[in-house]
Protein backbone atom coordinates (compact mmCIF):
# COMPACT_ATOMS: atom_id res chain seq x y z
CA UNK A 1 0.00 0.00 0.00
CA UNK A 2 1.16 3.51 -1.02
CA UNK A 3 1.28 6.41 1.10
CA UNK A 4 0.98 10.62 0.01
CA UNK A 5 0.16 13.41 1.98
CA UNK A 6 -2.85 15.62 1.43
CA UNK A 7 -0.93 18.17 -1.37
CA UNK A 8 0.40 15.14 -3.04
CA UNK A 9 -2.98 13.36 -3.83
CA UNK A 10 -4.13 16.92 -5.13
CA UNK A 11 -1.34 17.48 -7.00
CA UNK A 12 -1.97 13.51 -8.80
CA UNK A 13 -5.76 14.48 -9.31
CA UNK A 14 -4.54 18.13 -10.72
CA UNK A 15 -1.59 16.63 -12.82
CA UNK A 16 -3.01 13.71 -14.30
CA UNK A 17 -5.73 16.12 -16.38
CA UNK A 18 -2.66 17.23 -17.88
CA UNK A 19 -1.11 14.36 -19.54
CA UNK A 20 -0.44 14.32 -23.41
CA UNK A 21 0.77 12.64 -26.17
CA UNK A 22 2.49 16.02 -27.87
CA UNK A 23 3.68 18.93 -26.38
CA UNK A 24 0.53 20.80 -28.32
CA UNK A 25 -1.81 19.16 -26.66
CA UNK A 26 -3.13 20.19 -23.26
CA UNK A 27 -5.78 17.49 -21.29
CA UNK A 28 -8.82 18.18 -20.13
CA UNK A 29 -8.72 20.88 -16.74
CA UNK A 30 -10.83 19.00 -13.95
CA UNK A 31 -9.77 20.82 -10.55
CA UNK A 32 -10.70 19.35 -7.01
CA UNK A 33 -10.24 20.78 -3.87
CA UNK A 34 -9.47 19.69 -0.37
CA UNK A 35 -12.54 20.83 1.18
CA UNK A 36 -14.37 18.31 -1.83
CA UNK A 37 -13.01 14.91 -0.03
CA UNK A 38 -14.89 14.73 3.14
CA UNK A 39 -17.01 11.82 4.54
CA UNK A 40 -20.58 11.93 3.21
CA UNK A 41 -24.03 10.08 4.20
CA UNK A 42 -24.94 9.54 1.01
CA UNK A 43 -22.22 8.01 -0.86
CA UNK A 44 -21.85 4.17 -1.56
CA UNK A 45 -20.71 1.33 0.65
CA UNK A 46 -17.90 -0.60 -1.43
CA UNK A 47 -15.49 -3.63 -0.17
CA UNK A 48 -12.09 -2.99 0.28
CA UNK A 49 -10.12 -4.12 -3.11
CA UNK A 50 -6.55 -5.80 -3.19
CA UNK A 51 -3.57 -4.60 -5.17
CA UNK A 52 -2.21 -6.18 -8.33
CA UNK A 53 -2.75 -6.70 -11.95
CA UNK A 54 -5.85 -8.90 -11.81
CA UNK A 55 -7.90 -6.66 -9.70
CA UNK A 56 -11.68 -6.42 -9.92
CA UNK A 57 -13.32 -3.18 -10.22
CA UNK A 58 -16.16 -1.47 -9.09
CA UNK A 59 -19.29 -1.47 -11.32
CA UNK A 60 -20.21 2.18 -12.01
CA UNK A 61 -23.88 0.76 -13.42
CA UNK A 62 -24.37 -0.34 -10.18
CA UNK A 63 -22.13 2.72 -8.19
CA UNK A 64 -24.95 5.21 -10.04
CA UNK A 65 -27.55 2.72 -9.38
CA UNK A 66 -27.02 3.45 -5.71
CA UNK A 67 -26.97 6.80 -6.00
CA UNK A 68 -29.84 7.74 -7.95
CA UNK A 69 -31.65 5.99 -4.65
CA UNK A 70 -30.44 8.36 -2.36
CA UNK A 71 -31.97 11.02 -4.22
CA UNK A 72 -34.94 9.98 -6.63
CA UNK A 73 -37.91 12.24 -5.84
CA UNK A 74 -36.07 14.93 -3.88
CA UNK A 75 -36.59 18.38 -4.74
CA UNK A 76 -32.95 18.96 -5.64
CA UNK A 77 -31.58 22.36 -7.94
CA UNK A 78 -28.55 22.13 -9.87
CA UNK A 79 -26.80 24.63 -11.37
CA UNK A 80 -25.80 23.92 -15.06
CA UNK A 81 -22.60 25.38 -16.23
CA UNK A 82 -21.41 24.84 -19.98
CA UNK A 83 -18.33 25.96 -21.00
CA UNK A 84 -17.96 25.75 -25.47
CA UNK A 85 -14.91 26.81 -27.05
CA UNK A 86 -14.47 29.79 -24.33
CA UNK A 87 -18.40 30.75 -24.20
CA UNK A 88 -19.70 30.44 -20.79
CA UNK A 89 -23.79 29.69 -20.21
CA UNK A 90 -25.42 28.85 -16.84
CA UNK A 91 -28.81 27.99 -16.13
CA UNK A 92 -30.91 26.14 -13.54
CA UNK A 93 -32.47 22.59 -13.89
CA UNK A 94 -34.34 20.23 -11.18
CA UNK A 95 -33.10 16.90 -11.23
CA UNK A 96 -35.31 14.16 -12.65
CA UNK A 97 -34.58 10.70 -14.27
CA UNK A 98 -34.25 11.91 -17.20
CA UNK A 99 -31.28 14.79 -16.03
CA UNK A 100 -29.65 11.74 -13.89
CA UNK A 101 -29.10 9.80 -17.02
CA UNK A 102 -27.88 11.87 -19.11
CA UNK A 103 -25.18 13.29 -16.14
CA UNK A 104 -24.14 9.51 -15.39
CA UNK A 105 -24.09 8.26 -19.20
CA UNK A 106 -20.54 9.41 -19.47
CA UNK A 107 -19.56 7.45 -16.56
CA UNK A 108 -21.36 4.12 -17.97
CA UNK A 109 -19.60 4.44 -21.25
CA UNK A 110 -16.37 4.81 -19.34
CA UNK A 111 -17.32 1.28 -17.41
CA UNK A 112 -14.39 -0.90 -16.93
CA UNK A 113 -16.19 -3.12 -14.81
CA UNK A 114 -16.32 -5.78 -17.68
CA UNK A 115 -14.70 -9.17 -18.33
CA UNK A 116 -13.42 -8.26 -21.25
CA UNK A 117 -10.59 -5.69 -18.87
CA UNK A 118 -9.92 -8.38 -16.62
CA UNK A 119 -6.08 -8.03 -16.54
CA UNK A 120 -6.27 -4.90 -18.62
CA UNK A 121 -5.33 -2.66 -15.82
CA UNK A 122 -3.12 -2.18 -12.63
CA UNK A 123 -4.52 -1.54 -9.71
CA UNK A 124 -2.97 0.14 -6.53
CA UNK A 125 -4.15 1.64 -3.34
CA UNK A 126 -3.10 5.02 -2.25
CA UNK A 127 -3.88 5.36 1.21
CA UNK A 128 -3.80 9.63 2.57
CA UNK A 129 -1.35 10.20 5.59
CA UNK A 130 -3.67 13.23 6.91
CA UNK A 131 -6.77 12.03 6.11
CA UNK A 132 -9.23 9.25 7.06
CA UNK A 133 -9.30 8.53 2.67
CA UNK A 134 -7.47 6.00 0.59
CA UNK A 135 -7.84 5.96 -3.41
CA UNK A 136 -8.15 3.64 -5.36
CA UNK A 137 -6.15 3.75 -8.70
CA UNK A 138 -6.79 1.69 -11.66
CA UNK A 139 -4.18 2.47 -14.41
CA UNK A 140 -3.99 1.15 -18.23
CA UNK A 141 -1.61 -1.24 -19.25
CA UNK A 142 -2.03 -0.85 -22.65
CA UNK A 143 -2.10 2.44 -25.34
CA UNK A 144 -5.34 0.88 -27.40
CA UNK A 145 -7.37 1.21 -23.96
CA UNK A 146 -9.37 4.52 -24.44
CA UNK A 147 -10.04 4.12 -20.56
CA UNK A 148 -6.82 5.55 -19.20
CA UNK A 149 -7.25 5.73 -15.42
CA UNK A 150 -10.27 5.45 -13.38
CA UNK A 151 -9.25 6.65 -9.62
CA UNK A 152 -12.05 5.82 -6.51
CA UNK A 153 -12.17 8.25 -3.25
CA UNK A 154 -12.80 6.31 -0.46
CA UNK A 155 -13.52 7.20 3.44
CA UNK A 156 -11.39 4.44 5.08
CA UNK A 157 -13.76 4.45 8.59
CA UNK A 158 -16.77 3.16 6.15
CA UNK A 159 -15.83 2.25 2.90
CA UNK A 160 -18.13 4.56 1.26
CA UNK A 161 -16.72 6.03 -2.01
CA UNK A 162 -16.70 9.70 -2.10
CA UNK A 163 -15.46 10.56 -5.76
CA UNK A 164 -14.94 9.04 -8.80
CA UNK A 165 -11.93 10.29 -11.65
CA UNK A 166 -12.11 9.12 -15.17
CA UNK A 167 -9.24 9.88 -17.41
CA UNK A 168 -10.02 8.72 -20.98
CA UNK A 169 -8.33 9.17 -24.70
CA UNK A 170 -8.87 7.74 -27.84
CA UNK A 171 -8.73 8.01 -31.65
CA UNK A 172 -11.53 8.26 -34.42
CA UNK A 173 -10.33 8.96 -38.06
CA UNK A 174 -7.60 11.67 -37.74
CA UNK A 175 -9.77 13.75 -34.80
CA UNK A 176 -8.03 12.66 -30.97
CA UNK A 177 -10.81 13.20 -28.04
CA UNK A 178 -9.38 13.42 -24.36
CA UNK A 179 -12.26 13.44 -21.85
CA UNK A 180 -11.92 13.67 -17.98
CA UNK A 181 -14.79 13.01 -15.70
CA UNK A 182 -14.88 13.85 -12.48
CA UNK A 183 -17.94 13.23 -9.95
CA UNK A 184 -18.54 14.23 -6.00
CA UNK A 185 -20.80 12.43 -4.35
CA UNK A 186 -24.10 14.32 -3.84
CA UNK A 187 -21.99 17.63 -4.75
CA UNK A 188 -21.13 17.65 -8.71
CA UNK A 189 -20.60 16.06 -12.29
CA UNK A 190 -17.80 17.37 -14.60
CA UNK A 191 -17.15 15.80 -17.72
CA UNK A 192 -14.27 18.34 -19.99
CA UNK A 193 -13.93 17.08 -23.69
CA UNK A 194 -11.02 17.92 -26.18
CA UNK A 195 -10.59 17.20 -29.36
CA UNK A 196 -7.53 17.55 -31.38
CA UNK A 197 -7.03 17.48 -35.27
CA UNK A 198 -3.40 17.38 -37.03
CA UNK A 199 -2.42 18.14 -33.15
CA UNK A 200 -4.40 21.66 -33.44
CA UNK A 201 -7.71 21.96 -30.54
CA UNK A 202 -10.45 22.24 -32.19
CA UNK A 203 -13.29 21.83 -29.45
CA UNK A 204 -13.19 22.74 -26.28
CA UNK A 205 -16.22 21.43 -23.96
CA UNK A 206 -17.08 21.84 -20.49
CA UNK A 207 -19.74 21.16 -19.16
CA UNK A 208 -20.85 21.09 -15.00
CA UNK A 209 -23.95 20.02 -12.95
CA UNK A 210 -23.44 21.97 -9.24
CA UNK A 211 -25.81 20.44 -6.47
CA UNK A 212 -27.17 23.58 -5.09
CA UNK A 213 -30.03 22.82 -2.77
């Protein structure tokens, strides 16, 4: 089991956005903060996982499946924030089924929790030295994975995860996409989408879903 201190773990979440294949290319920008890993009542109970390269991993069909318990029928406002190419819109929306699936879709398609990936990916825990939180890190052995890293926030008192980090990257035709998806339990969906042409950006999208009350 590894160990990093609180600025270290931030630094990993921070830095990893920023990976790229050419020096023209900068990754996705999903930022979390310190005050964003704390223990939470609503978040979802998971058994402790073991280190190695034949790790299992956590269903997200099921992680989401949890979720949307905790909150189906409550009155809950979000704030919307899309971000296109440097245009910034914000808006208001109440969360239904419909809003639920469409933030978690991402997530599903980003699902390595398939036989197929048995193998496919290290897995090591990072446990915090200041904080009652270990994470769990599931990194890509090979380039033809468009899942790159998928990296669980745990509490370590219950077991309850308390984010989940998506990293993902992958060719179509001569356009590269990098996508990073970040979610906080009961607190926010980011999913930040870059695509890349003859190693030029030519889309930049952002887009956020802020539990407000």
């Amino acid at each position: 089991m590894k160990y990093l201190s609180t600025l270290s773990i931030l630094l990993v979440f921070l830095l990893i956005s920023c990976k790229n294949d050419s020096q023209t290319e900068k990754g996705p920008d999903i930022k979390i903060s310190e005050e964003d890993i704390i223990q939470m009542e609503d978040a979802t109970l998971v058994e402790p996982e073991y280190e190695g390269d034949d790790a299992g991993y956590i269903s997200m069909k099921d992680f989401f499946a949890d979720q949307w318990e905790f909150r189906k029928g409550q009155p809950y406002t979000l704030q919307k924030i899309v971000e296109n190419n440097g245009q910034v819109d914000s808006s208001y929306v109440g969360l239904d089924e419909k809003l639920w699936k469409e933030m978690i879709q991402p997530f599903l398609d980003a699902d390595i929790n398939d036989p197929k990936f048995k193998g496919a990916y290290t897995f090591e825990i990072i446990e915090e030295t200041s904080q009652p939180v270990v994470y769990f890190n599931y990194e890509a052995k090979n380039a033809y994975l468009e899942v790159r890293n998928t990296q669980l926030t745990l509490d370590t008192y219950t077991n309850r995860i308390e984010a989940v980090y998506i990293e993902k990257s992958y060719q179509r035709g001569d356009v590269k996409t990098k996508q990073n998806l970040l979610y906080i339990t009961g607190r926010q969906f980011q999913v930040h989408t870059i695509q890349y042409q003859n190693n030029k950006e030519i889309s930049n999208h952002k887009v956020k879903h802020l539990f407000k009350f």
